[in-house]
PDB file of N, CA and C in Angstrom:
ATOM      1  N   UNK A   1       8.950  -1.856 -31.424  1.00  0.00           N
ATOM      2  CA  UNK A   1       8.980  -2.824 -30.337  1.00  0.00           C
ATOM      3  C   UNK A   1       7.613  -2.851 -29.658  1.00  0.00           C
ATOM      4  N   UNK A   2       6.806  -4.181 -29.278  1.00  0.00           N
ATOM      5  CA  UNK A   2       6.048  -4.216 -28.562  1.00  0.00           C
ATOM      6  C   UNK A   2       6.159  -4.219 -27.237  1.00  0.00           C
ATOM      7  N   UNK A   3       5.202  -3.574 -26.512  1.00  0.00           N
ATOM      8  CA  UNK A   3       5.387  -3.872 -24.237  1.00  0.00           C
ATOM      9  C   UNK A   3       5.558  -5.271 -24.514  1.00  0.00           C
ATOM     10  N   UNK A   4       4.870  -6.450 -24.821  1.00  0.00           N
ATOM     11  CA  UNK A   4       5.579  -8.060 -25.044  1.00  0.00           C
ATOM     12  C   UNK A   4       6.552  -7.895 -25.027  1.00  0.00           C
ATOM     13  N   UNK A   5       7.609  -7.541 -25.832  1.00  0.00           N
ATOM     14  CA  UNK A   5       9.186  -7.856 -26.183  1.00  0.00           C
ATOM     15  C   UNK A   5       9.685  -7.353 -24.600  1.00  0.00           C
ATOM     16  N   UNK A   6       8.910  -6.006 -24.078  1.00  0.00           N
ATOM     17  CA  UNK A   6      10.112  -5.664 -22.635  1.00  0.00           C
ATOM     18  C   UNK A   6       9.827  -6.470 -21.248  1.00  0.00           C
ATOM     19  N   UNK A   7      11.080  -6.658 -20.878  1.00  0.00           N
ATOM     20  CA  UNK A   7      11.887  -7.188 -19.705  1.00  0.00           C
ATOM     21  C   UNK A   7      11.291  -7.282 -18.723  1.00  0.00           C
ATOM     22  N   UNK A   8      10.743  -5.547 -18.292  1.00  0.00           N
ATOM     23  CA  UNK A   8      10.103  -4.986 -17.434  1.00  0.00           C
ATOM     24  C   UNK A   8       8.359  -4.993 -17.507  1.00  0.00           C
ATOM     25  N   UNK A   9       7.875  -5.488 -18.482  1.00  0.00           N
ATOM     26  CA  UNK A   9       6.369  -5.927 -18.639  1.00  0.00           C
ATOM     27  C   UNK A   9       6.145  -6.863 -18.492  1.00  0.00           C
ATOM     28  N   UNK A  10       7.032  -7.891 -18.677  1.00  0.00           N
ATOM     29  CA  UNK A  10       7.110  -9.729 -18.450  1.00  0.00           C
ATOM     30  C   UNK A  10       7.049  -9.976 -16.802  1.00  0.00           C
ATOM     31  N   UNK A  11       8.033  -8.744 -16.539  1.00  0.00           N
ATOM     32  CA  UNK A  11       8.133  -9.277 -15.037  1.00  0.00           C
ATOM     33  C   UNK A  11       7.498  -8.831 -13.836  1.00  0.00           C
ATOM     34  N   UNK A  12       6.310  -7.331 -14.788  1.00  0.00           N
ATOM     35  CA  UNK A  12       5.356  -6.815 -13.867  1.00  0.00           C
ATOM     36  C   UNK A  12       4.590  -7.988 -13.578  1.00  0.00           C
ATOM     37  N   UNK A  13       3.899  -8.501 -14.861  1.00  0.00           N
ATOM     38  CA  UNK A  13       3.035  -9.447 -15.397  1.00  0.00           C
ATOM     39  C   UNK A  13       3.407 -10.997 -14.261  1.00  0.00           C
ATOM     40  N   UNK A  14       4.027 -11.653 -14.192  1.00  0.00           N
ATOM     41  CA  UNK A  14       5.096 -12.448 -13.034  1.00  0.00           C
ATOM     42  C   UNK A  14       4.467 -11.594 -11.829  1.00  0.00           C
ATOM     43  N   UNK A  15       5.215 -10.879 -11.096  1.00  0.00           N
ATOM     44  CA  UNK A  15       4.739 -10.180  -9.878  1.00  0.00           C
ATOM     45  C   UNK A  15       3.354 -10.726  -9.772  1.00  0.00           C
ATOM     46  N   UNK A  16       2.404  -9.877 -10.473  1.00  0.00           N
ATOM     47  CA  UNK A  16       1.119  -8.986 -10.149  1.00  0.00           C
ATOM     48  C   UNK A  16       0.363 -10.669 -10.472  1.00  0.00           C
ATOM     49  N   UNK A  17       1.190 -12.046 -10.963  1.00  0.00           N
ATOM     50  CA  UNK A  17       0.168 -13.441 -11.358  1.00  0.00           C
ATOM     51  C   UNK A  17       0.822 -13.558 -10.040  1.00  0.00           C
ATOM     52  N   UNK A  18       1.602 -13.496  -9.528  1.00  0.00           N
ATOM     53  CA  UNK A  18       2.604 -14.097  -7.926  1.00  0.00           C
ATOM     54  C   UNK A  18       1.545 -13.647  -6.419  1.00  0.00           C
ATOM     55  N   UNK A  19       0.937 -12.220  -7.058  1.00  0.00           N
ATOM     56  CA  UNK A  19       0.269 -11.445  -5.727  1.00  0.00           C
ATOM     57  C   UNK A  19      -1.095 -12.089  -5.939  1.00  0.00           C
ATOM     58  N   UNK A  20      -1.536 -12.579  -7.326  1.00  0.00           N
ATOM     59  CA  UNK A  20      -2.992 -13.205  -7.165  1.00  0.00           C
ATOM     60  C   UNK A  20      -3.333 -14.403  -6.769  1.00  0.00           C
ATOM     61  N   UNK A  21      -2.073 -15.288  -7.126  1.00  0.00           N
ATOM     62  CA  UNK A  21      -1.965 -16.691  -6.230  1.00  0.00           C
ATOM     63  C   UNK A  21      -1.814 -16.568  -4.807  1.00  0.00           C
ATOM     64  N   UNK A  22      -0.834 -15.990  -4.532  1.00  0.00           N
ATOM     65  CA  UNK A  22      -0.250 -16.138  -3.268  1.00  0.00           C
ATOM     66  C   UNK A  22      -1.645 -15.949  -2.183  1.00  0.00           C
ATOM     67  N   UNK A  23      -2.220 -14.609  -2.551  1.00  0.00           N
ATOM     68  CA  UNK A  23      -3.515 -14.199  -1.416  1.00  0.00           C
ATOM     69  C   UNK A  23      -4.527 -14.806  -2.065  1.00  0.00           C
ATOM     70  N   UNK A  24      -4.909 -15.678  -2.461  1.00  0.00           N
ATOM     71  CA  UNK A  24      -6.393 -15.809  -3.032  1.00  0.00           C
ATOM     72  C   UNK A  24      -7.097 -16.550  -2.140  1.00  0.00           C
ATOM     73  N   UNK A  25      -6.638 -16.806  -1.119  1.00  0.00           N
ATOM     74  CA  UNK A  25      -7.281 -17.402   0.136  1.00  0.00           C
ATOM     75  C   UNK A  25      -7.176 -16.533   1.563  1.00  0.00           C
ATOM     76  N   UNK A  26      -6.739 -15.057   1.153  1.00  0.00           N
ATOM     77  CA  UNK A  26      -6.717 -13.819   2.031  1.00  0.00           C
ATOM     78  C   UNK A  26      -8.191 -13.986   1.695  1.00  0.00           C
ATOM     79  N   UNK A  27      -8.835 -13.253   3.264  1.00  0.00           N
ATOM     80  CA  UNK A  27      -9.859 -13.512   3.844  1.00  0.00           C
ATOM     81  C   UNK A  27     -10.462 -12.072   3.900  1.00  0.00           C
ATOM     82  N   UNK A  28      -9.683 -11.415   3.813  1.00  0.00           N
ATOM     83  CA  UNK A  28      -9.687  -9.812   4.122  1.00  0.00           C
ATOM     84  C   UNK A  28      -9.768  -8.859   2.915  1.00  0.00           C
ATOM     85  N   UNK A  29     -11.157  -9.075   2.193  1.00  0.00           N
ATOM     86  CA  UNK A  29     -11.259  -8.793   0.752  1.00  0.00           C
ATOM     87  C   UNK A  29     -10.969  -7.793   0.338  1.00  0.00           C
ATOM     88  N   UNK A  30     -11.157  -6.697   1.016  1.00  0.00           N
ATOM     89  CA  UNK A  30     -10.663  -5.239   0.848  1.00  0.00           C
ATOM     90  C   UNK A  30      -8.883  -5.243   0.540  1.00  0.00           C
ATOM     91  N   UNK A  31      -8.490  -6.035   1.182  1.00  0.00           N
ATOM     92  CA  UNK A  31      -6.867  -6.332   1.085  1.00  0.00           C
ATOM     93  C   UNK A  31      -6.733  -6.717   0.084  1.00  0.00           C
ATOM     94  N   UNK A  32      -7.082  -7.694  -0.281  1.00  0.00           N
ATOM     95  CA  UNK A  32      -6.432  -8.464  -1.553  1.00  0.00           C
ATOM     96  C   UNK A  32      -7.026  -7.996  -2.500  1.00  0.00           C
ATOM     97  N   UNK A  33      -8.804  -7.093  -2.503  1.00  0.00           N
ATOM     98  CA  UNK A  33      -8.835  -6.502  -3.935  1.00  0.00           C
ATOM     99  C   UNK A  33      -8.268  -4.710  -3.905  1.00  0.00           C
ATOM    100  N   UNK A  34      -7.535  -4.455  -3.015  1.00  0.00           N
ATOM    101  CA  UNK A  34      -6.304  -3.454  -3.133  1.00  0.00           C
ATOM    102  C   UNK A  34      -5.194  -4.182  -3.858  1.00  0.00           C
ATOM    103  N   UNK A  35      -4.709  -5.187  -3.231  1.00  0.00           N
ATOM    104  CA  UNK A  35      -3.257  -5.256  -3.482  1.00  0.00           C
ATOM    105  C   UNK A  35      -2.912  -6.060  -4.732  1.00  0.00           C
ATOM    106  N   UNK A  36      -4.334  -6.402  -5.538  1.00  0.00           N
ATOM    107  CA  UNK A  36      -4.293  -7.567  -6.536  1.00  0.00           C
ATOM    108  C   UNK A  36      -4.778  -5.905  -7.577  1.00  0.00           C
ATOM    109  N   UNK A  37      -5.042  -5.144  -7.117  1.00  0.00           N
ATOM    110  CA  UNK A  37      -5.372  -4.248  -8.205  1.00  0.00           C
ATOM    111  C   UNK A  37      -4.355  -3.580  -8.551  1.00  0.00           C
ATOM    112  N   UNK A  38      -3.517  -3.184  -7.643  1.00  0.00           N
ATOM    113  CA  UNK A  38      -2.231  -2.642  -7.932  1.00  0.00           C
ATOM    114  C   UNK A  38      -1.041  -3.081  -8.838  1.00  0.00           C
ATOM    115  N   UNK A  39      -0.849  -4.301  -8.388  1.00  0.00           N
ATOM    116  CA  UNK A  39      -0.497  -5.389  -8.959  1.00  0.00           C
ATOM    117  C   UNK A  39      -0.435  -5.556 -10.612  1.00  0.00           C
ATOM    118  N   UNK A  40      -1.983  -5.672 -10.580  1.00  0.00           N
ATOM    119  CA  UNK A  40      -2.552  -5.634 -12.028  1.00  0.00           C
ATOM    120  C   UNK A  40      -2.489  -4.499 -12.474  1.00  0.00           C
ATOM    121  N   UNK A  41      -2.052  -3.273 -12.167  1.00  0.00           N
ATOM    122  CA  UNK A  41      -2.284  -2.044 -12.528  1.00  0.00           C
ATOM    123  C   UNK A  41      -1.108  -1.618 -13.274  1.00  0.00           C
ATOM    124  N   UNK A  42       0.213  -1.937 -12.463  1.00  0.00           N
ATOM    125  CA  UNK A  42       1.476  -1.725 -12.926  1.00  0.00           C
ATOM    126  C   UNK A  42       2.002  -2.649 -14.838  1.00  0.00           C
ATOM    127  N   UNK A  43       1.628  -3.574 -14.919  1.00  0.00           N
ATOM    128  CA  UNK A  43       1.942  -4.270 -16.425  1.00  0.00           C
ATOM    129  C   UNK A  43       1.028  -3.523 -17.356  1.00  0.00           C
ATOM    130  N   UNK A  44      -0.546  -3.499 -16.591  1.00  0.00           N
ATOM    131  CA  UNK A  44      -1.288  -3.018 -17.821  1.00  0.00           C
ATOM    132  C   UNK A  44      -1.284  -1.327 -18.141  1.00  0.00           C
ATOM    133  N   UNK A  45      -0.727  -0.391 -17.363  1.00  0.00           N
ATOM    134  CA  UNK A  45      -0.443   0.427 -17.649  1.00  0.00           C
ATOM    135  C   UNK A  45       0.789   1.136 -18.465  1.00  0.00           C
ATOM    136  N   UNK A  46       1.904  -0.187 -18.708  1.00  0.00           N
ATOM    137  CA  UNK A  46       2.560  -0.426 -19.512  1.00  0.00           C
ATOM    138  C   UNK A  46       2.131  -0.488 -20.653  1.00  0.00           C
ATOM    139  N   UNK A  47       1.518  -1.327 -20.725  1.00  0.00           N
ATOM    140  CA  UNK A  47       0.719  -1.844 -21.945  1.00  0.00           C
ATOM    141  C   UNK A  47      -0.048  -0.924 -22.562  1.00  0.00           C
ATOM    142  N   UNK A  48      -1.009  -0.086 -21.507  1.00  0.00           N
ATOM    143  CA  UNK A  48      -1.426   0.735 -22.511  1.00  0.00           C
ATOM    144  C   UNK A  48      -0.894   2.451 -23.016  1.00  0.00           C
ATOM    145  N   UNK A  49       0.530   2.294 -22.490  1.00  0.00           N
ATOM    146  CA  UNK A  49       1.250   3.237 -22.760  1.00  0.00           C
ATOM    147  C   UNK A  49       1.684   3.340 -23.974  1.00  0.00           C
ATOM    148  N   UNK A  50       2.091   2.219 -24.285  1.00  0.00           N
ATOM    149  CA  UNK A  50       3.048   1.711 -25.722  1.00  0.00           C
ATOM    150  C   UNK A  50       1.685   1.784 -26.800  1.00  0.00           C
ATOM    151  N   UNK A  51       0.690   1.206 -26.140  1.00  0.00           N
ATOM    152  CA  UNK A  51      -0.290   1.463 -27.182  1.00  0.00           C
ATOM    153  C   UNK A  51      -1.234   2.783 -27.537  1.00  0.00           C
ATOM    154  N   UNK A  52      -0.586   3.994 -27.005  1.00  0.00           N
ATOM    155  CA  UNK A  52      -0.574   5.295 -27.399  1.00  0.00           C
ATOM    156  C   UNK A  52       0.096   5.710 -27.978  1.00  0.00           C
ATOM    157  N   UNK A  53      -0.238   6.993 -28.917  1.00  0.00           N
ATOM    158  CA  UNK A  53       0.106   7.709 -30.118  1.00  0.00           C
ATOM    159  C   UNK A  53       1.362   8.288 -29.854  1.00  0.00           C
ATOM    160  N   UNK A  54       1.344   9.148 -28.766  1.00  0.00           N
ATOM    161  CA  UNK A  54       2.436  10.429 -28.690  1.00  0.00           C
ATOM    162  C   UNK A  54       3.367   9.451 -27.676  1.00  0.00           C
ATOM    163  N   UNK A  55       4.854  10.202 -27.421  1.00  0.00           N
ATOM    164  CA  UNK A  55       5.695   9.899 -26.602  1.00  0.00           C
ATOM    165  C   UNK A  55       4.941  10.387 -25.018  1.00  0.00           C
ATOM    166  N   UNK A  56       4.455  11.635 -25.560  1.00  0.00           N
ATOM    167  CA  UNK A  56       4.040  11.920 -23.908  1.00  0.00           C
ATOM    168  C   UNK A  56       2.958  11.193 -23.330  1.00  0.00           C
ATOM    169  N   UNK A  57       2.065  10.392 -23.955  1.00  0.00           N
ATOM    170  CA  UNK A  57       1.256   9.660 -23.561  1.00  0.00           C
ATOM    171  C   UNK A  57       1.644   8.613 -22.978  1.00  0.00           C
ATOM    172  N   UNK A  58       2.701   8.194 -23.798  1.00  0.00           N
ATOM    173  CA  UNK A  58       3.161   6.809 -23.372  1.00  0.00           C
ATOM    174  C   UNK A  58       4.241   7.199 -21.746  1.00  0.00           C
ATOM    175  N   UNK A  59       5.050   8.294 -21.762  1.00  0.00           N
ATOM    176  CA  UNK A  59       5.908   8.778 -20.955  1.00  0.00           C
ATOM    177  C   UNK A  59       4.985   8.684 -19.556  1.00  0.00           C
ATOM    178  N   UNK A  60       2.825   9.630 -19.625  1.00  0.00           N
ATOM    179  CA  UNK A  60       2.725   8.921 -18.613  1.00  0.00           C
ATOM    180  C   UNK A  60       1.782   7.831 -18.391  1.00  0.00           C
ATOM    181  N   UNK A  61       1.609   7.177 -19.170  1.00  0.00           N
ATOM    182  CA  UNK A  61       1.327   5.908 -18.742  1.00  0.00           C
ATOM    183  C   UNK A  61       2.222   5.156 -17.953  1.00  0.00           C
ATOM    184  N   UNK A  62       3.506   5.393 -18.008  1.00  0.00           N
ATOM    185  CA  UNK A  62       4.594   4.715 -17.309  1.00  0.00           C
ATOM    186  C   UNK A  62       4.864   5.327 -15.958  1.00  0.00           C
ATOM    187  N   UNK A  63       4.300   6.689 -15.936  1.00  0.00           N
ATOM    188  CA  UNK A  63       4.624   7.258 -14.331  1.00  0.00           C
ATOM    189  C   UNK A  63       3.404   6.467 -13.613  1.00  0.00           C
ATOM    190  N   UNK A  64       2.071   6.154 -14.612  1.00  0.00           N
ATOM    191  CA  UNK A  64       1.181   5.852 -13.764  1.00  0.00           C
ATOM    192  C   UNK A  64       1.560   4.235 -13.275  1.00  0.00           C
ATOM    193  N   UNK A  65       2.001   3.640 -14.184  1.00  0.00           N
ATOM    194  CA  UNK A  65       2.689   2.468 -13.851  1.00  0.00           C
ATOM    195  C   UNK A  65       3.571   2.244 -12.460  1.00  0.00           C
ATOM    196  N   UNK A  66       4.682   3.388 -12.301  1.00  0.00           N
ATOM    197  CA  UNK A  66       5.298   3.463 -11.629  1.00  0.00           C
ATOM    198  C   UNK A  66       4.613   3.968 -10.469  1.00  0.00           C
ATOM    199  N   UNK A  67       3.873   5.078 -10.572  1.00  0.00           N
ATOM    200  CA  UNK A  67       2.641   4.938  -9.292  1.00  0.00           C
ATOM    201  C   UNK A  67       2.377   4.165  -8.208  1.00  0.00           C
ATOM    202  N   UNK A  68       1.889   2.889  -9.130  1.00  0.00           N
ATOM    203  CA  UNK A  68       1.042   1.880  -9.025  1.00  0.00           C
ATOM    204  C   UNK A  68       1.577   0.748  -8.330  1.00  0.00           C
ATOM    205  N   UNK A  69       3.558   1.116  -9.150  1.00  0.00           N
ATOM    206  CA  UNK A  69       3.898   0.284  -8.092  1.00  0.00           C
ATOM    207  C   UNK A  69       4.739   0.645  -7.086  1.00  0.00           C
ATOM    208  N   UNK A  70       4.983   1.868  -6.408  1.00  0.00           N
ATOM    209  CA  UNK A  70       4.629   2.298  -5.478  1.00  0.00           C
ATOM    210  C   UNK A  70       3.421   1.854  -4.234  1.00  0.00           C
ATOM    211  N   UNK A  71       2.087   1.968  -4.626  1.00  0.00           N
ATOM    212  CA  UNK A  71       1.200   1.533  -4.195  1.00  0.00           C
ATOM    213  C   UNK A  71       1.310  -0.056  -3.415  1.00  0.00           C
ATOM    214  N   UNK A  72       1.865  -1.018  -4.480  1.00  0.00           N
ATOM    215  CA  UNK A  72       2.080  -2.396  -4.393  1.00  0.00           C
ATOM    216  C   UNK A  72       3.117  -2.187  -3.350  1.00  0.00           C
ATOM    217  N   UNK A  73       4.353  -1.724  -3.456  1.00  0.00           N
ATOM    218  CA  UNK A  73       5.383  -1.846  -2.401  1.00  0.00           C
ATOM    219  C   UNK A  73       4.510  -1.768  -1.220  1.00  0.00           C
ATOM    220  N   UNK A  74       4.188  -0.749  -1.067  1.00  0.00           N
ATOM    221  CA  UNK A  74       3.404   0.116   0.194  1.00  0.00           C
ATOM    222  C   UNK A  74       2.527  -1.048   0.701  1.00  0.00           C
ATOM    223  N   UNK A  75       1.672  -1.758   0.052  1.00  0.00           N
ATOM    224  CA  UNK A  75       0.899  -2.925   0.381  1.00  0.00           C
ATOM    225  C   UNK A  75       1.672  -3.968   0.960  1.00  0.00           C
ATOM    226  N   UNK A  76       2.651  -4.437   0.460  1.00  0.00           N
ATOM    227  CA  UNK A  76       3.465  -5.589   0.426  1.00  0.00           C
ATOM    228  C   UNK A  76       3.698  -5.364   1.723  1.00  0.00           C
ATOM    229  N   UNK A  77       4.523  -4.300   2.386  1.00  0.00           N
ATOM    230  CA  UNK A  77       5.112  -4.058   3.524  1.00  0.00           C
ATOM    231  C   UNK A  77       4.290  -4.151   4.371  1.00  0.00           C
ATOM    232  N   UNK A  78       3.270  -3.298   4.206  1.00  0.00           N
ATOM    233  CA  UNK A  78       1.661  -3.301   5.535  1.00  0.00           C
ATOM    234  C   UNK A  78       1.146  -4.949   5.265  1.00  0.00           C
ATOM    235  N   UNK A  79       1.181  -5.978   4.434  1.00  0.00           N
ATOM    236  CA  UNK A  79       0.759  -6.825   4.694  1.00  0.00           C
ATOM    237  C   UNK A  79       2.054  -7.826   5.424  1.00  0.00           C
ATOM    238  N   UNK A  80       3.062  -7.695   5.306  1.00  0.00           N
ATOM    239  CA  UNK A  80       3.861  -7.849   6.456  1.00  0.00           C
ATOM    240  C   UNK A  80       3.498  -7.958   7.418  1.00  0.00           C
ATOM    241  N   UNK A  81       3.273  -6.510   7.865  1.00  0.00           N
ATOM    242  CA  UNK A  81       3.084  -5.915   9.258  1.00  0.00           C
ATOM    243  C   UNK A  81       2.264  -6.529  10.182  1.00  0.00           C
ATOM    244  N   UNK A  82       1.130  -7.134   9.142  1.00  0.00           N
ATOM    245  CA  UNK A  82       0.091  -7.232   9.633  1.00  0.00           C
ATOM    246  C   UNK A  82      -0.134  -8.866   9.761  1.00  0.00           C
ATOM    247  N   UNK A  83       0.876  -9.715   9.068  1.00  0.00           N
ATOM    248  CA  UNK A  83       1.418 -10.768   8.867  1.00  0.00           C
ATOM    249  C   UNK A  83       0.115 -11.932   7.957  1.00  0.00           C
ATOM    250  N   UNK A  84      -0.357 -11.086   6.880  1.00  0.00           N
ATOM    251  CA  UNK A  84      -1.159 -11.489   5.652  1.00  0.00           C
ATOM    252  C   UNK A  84       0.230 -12.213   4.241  1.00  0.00           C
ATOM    253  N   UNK A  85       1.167 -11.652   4.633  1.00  0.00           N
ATOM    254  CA  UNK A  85       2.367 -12.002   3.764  1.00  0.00           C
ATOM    255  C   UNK A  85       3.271 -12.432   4.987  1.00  0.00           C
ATOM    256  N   UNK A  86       4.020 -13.506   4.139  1.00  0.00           N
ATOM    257  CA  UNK A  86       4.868 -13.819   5.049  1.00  0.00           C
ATOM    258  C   UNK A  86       6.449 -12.940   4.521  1.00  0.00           C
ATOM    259  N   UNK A  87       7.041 -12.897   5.899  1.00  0.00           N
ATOM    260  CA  UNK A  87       8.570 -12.386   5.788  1.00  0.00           C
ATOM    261  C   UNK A  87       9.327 -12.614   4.257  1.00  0.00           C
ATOM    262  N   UNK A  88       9.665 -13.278   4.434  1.00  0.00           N
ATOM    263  CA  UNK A  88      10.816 -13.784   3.334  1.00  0.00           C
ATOM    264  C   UNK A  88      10.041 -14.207   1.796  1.00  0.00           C
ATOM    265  N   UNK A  89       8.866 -13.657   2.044  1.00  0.00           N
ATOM    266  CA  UNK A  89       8.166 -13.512   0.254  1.00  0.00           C
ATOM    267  C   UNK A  89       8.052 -12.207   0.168  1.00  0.00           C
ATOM    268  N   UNK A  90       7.052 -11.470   1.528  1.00  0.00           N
ATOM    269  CA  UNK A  90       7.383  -9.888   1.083  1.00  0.00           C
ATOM    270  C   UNK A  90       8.379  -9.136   0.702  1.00  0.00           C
ATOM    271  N   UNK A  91       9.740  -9.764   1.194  1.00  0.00           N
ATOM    272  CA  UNK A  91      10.861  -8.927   1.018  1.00  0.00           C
ATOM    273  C   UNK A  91      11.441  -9.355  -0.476  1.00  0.00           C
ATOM    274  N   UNK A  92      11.312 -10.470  -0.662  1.00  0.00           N
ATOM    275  CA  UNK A  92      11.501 -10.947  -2.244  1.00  0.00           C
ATOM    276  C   UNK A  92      10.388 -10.116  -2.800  1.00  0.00           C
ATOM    277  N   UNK A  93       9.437 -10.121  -3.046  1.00  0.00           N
ATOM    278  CA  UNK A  93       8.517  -9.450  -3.680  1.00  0.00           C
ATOM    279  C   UNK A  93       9.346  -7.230  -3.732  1.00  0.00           C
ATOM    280  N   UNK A  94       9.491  -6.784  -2.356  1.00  0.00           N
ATOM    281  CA  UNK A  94       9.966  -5.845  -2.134  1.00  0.00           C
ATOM    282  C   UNK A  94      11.190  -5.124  -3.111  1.00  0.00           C
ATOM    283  N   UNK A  95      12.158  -6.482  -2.944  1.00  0.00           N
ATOM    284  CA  UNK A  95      13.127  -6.801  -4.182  1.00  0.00           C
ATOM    285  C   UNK A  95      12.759  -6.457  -5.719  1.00  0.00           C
ATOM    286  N   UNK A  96      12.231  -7.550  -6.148  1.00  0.00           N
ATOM    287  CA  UNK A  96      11.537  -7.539  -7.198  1.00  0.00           C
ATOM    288  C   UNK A  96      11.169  -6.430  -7.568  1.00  0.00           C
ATOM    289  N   UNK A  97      10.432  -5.728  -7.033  1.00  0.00           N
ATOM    290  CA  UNK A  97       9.434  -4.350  -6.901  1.00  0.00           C
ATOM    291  C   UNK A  97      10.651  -3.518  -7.336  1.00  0.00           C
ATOM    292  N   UNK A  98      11.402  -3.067  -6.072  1.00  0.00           N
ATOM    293  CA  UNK A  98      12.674  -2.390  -6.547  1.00  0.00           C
ATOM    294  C   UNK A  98      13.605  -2.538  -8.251  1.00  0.00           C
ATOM    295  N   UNK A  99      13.757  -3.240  -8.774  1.00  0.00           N
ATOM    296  CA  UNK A  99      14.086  -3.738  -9.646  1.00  0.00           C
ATOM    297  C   UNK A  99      13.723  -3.069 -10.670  1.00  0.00           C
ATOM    298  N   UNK A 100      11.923  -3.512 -10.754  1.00  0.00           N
ATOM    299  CA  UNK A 100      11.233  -3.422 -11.553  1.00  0.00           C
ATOM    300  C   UNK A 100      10.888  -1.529 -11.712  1.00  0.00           C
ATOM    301  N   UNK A 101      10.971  -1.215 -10.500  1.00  0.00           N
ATOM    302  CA  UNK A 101      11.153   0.489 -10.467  1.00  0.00           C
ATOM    303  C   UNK A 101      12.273   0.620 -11.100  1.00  0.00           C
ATOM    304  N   UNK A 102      13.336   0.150 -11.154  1.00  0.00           N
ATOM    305  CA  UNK A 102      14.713   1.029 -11.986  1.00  0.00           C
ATOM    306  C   UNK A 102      14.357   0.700 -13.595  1.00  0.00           C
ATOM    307  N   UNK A 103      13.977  -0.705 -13.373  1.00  0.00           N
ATOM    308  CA  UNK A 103      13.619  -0.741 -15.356  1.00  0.00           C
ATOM    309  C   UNK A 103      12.509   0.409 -15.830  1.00  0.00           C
ATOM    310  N   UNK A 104      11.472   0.768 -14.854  1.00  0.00           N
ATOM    311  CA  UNK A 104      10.533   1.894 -15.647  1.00  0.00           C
ATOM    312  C   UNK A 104      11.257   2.957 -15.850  1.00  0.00           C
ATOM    313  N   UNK A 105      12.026   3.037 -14.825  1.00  0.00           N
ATOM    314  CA  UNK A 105      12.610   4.996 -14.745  1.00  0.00           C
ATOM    315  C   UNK A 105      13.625   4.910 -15.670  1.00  0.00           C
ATOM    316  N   UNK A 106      14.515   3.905 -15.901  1.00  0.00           N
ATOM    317  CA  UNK A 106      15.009   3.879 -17.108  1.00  0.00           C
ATOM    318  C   UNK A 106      14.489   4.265 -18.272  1.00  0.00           C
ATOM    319  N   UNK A 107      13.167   2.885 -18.750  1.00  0.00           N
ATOM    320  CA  UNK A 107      12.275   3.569 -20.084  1.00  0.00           C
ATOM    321  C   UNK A 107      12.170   4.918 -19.990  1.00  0.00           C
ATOM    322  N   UNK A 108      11.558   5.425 -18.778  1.00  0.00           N
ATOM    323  CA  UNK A 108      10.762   6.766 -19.222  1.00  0.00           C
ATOM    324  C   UNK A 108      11.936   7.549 -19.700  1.00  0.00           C
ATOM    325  N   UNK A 109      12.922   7.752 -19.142  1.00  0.00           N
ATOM    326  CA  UNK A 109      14.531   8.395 -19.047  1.00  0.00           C
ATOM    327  C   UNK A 109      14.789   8.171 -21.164  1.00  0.00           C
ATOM    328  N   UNK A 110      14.611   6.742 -21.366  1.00  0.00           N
ATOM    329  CA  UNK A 110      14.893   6.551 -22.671  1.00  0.00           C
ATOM    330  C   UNK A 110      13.818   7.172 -23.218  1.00  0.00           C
ATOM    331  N   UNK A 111      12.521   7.691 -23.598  1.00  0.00           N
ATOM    332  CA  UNK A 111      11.526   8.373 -23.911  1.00  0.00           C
ATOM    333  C   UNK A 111      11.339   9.516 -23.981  1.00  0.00           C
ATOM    334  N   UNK A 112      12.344  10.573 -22.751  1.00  0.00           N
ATOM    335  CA  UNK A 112      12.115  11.635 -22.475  1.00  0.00           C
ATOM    336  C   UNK A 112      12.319  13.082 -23.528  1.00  0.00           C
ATOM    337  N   UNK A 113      11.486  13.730 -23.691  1.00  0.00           N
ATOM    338  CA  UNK A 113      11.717  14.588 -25.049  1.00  0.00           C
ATOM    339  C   UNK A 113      13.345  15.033 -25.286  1.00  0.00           C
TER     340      UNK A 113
END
C-alpha cells in the first residue's frame, strides 16, 4: 500500500492546503510560517514514513507526524485566541485535527512490533 491510498494522508494533505489558503493574507509572518509549517509537516511525515525501510522507521515517522499535529492543534487554538482564525473554522479545523489523531494512533497501533 502506498501513504496515497491512506485516508489519513489525503486528509492531512486537505487540512495543511485549508491552513495555507485560509491565512495567506495573515500579516503576522512568524504565525503563518509556524502554523503553515506544521500543517505541512503532519502529511509529509507520513509520507516519508512509508517510504522507509524498517517498520520502526516508519512507526516514527508517524509519532513525528503526530507531533506535528499536536503542534497545529496548539496553533489553531492560540490563533483563536488571538482572533487570526475565526471561531467556527478553528473548531472545525480542531475537529478535523482530532480525527485525524485517532487515524495515526491507529496506524502506528497497526505497525507496532
Amino acid at each position: 500500500m502506498s501513504y496515497e491510498d491512506l485516508d489519513v494522508w489525503k486528509r492531512a494533505c486537505r487540512m495543511s492546503c485549508d491552513v495555507y489558503t485560509t491565512l495567506s493574507r495573515c500579516r503576522d509572518f512568524g504565525f503563518r510560517d509556524q502554523i503553515t509549517r506544521s500543517g505541512l509537516s503532519v502529511p509529509s511525515n507520513i509520507a516519508e514514513g512509508f517510504e522507509r525501510g524498517s517498520k520502526k522507521e516508519k512507526r516514527q515517522f508517524l509519532y513525528y507526524a503526530k507531533g506535528s499535529l499536536a503542534e497545529l492543534k496548539t496553533q489553531v487554538y492560540i490563533g483563536q485566541r488571538i482572533g487570526y482564525i475565526h471561531n467556527e473554522r478553528g473548531n472545525s479545523w480542531r475537529m478535523e485535527l482530532d480525527e485525524i489523531q485517532k487515524m495515526l494512533a491507529a496506524l502506528i497501533k497497526s505497525i507496532e512490533p
